[in-house]
C-alpha atoms as a PDB file:
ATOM      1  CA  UNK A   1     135.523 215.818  75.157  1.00  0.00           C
ATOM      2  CA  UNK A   2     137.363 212.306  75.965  1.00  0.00           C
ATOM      3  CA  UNK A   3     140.149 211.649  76.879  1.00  0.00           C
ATOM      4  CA  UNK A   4     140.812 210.063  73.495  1.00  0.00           C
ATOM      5  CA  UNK A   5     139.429 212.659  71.376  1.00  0.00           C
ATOM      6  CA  UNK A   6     142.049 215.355  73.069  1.00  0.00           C
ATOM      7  CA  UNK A   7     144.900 212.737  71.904  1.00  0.00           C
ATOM      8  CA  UNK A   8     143.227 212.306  68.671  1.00  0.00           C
ATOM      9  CA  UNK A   9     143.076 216.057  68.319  1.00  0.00           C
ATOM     10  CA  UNK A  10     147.080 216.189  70.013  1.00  0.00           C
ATOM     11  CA  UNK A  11     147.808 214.086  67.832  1.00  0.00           C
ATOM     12  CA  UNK A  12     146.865 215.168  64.714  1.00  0.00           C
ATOM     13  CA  UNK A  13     148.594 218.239  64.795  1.00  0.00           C
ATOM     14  CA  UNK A  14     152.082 216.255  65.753  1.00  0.00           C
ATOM     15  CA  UNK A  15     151.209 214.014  62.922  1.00  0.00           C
ATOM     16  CA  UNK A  16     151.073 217.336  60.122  1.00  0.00           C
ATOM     17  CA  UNK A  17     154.081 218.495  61.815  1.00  0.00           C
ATOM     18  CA  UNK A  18     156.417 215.625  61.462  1.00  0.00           C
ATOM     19  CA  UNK A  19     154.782 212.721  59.938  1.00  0.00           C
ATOM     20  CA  UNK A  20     156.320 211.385  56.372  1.00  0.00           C
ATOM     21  CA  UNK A  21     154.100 210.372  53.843  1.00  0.00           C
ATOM     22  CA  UNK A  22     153.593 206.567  53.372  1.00  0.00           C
ATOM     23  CA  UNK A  23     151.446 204.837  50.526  1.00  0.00           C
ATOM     24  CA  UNK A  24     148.968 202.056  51.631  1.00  0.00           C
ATOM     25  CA  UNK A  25     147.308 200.575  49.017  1.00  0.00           C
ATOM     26  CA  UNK A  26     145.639 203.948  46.742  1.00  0.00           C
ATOM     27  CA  UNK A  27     146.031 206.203  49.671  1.00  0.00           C
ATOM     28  CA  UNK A  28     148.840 208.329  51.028  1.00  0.00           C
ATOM     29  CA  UNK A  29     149.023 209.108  54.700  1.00  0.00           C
ATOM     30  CA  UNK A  30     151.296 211.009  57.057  1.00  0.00           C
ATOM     31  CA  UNK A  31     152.888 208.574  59.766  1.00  0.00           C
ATOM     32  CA  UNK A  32     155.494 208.670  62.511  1.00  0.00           C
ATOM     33  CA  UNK A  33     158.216 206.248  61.502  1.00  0.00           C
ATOM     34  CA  UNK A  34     160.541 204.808  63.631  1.00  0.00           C
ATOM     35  CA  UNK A  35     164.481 204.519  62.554  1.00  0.00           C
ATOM     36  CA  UNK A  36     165.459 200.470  61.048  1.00  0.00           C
ATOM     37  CA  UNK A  37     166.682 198.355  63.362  1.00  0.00           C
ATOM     38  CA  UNK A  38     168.648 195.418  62.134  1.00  0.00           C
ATOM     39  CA  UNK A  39     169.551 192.535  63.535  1.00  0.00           C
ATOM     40  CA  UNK A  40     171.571 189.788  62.126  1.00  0.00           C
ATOM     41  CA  UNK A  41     171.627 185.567  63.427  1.00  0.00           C
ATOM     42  CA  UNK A  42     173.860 182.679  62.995  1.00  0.00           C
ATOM     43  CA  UNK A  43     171.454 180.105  60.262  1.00  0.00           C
ATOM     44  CA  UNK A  44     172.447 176.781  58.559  1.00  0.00           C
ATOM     45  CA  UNK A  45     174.785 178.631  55.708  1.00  0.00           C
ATOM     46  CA  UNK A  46     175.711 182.112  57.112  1.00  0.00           C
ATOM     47  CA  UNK A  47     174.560 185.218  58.515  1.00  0.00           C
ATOM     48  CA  UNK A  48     171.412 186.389  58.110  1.00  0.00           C
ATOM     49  CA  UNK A  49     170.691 189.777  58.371  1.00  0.00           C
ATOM     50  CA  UNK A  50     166.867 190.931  59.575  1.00  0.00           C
ATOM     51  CA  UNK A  51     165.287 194.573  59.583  1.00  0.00           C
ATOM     52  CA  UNK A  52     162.241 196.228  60.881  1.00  0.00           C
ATOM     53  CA  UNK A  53     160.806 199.314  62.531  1.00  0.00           C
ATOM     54  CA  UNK A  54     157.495 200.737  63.261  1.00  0.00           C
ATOM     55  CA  UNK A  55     154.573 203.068  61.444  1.00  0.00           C
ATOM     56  CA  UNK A  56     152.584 204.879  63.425  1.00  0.00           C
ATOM     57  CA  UNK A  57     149.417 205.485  61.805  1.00  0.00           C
ATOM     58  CA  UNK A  58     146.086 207.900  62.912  1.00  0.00           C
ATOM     59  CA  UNK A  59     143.435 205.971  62.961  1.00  0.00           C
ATOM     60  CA  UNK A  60     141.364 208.310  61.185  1.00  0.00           C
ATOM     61  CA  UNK A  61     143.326 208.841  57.693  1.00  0.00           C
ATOM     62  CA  UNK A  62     142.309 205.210  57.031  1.00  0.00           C
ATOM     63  CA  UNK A  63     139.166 203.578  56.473  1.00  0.00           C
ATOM     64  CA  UNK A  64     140.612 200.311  58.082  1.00  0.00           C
ATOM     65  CA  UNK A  65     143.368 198.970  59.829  1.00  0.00           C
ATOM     66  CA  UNK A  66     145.753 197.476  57.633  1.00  0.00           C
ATOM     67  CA  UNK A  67     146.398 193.528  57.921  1.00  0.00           C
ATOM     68  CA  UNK A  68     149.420 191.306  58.091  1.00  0.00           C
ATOM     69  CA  UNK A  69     150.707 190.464  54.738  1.00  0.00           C
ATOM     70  CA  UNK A  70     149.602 193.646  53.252  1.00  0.00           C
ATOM     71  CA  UNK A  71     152.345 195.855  51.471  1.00  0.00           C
ATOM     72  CA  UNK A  72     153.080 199.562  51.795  1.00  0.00           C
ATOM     73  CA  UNK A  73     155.444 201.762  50.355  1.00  0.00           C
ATOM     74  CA  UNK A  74     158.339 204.598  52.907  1.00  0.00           C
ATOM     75  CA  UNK A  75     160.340 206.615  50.905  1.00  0.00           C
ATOM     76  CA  UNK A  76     159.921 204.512  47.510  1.00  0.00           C
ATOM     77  CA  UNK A  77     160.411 201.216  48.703  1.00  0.00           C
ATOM     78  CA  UNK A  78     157.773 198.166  49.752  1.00  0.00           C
ATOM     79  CA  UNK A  79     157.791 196.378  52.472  1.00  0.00           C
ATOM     80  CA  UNK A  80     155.491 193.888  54.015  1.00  0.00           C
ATOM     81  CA  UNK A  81     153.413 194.167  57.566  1.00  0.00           C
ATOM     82  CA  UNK A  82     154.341 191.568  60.050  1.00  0.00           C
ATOM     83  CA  UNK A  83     152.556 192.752  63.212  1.00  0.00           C
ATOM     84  CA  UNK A  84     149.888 195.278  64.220  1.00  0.00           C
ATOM     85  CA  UNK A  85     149.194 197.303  67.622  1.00  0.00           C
ATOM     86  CA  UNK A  86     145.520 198.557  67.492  1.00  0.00           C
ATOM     87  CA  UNK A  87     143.971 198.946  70.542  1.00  0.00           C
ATOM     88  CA  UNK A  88     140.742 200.933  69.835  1.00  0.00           C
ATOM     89  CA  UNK A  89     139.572 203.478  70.779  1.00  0.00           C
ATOM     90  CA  UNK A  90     142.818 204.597  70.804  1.00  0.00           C
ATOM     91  CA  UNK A  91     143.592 207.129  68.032  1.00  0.00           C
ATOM     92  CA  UNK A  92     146.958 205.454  66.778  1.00  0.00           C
ATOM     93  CA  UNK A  93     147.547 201.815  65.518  1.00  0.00           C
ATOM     94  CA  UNK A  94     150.999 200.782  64.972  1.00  0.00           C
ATOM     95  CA  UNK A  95     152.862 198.631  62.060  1.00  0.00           C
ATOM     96  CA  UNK A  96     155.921 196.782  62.444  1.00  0.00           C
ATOM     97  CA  UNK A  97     157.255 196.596  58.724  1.00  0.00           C
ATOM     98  CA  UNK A  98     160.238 194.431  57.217  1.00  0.00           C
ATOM     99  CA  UNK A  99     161.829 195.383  53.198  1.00  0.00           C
ATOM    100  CA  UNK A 100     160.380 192.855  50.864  1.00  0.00           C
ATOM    101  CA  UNK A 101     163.233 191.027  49.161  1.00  0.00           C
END
């Protein structure tokens, strides 16, 4: 067995035990979410305030990475992917996600 097929396997079993469900595209899936973070910046007209945070996602409850630009749904509301971590073979990718406004 690999080295990546013992995470994989470690993995998995974290992922049942304290992953939250999150809807991408059809399909529901169990991920490791990360808490907001928020962040706000001096623009032309105000304050604006940004928010993001991560999905951690096994690689095989998918069929295929997800892409920028694609929406999924945490805890009944949407937001939009703005980066991706995929490294494979590695058994996780990861999702940075901001709210769609």
């Amino acid at each position: 067995m690999s080295i990546h097929d013992e995470i994989a396997a470690d993995a998995a079993e974290v992922f049942r035990e304290f992953g939250k469900p999150v809807e991408i595209g059809e399909q529901t899936v169990m991920a490791l979410v990360s808490e907001p973070t928020e962040t706000v910046s001096l623009e032309p007209g105000g304050f604006v305030a940004e928010g993001n945070f991560t999905v951690k996602i096994l690689r095989s409850s998918v069929e295929a990475v997800p892409v920028i630009g694609k929406t999924l749904i945490f805890a009944g509301e949407k937001f939009r992917i703005v980066r991706t971590a995929n490294r494979p073979p590695h058994p996780i990718f990861t999702l940075t996600v901001e709210p769609i406004e």
